[in-house]
Protein backbone atom coordinates (compact mmCIF):
# COMPACT_ATOMS: atom_id res chain seq x y z
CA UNK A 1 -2.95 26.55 16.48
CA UNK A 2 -0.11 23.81 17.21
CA UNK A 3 3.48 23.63 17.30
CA UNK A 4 5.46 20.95 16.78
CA UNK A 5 9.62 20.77 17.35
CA UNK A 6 11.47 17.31 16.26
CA UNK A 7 14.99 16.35 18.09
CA UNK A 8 16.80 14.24 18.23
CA UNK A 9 18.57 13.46 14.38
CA UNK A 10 21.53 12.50 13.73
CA UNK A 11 24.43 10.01 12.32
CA UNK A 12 24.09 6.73 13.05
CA UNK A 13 26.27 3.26 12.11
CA UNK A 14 23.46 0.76 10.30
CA UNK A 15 21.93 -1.21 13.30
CA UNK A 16 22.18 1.26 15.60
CA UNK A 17 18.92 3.05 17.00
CA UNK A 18 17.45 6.52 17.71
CA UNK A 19 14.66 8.05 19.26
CA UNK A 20 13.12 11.25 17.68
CA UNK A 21 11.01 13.34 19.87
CA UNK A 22 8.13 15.70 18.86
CA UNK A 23 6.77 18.32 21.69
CA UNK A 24 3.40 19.42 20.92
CA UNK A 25 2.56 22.68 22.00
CA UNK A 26 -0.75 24.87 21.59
CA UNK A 27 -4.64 23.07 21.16
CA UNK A 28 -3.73 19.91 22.19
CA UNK A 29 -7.21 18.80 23.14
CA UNK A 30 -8.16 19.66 19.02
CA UNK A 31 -5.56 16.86 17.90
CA UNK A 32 -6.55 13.59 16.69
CA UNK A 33 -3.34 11.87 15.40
CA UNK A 34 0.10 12.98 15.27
CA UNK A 35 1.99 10.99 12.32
CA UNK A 36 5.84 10.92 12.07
CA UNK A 37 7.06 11.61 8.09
CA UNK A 38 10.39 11.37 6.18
CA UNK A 39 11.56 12.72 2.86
CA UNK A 40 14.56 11.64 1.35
CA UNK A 41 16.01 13.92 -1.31
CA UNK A 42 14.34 13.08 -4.64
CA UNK A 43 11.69 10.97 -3.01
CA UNK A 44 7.86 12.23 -1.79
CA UNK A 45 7.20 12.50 1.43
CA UNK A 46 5.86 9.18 3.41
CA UNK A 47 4.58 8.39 6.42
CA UNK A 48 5.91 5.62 8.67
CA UNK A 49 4.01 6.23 11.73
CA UNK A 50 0.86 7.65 13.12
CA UNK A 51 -0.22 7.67 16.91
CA UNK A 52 -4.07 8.39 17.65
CA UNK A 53 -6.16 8.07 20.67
CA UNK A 54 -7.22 4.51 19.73
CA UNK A 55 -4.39 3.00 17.32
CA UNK A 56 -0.95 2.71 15.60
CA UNK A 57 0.11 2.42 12.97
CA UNK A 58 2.99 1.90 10.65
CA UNK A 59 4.40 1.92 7.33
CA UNK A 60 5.17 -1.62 6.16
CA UNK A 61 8.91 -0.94 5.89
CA UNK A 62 9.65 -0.02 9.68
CA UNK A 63 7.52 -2.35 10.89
CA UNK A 64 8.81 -4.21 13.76
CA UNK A 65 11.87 -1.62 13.88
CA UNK A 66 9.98 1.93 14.73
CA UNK A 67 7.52 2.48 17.58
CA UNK A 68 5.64 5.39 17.94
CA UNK A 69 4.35 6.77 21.66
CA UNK A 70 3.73 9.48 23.82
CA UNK A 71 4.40 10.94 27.32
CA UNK A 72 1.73 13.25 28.01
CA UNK A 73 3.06 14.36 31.07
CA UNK A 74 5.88 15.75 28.70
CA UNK A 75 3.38 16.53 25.81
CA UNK A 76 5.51 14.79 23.49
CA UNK A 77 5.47 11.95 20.92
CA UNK A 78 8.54 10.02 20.22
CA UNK A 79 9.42 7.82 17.25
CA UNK A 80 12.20 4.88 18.73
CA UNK A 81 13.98 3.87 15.87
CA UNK A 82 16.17 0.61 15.75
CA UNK A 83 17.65 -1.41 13.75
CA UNK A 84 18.16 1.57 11.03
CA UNK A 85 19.29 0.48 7.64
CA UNK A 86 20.51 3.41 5.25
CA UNK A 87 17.22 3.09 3.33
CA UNK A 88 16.06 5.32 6.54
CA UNK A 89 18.05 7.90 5.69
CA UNK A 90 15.52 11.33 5.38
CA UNK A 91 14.33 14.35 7.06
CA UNK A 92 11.94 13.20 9.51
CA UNK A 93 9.00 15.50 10.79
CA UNK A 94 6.36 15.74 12.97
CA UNK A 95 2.98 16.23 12.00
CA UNK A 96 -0.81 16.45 13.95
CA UNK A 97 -4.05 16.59 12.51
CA UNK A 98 -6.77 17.71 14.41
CA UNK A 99 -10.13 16.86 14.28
CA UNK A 100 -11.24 20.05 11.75
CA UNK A 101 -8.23 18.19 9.57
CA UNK A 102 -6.30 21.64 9.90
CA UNK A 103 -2.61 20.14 9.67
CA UNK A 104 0.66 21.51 11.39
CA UNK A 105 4.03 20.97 10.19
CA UNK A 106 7.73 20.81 12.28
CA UNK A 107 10.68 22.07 10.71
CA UNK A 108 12.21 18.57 10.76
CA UNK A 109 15.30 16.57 12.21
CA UNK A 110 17.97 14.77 9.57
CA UNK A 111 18.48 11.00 10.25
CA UNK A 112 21.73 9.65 8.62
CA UNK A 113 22.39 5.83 8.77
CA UNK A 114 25.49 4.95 7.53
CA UNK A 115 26.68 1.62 6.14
């Protein structure tokens, strides 16, 4: 089992950054990526960032705005967010895969960019 709680949402003037945090609790050691997801009411879920062992990666339209990393002193993975446009607007939530491709869910922290 894993457990995942996001922080650190909230409003935000267009241009301005945030950084989301994601502490991973429970079989760490079993994980092999932990991927940052929004949903934007009426849209699907997508992801814009996933963190492994050996890569990143990113979703074409934060590219060069969002970086995903980890402390794993802190056993948590952040997602720095800058230069937000209102198009980032969503729910943003943590998820990790592990290596059986069992998948855990957070509950999810609102990101409001404002014009």
């Amino acid at each position: 089992q894993v457990q995942l709680a996001e922080s650190g949402g909230g409003l935000v003037q267009s241009g301005g950054s945030l950084r989301l945090s994601c502490v991973v609790s429970g079989l760490i050691p079993s994980i092999y990526s932990v991927n940052w997801y929004r949903q934007a009411p009426g849209n699907q879920r997508e992801r814009v960032a996933t963190l492994t062992d050996v890569y990143t990666e990113y979703a074409e339209s934060v590219k060069g705005r969002f970086t995903i990393s980890r402390d794993n002193s802190k056993e948590t993975v952040y997602l720095q967010m800058n230069n937000l446009e209102p198009s980032d607007t969503a729910e943003y939530f943590c998820n990790a895969v592990q290596c059986s491709d069992a998948q855990y869910w957070g509950l999810g922290t609102q990101v409001t960019v404002s014009s």
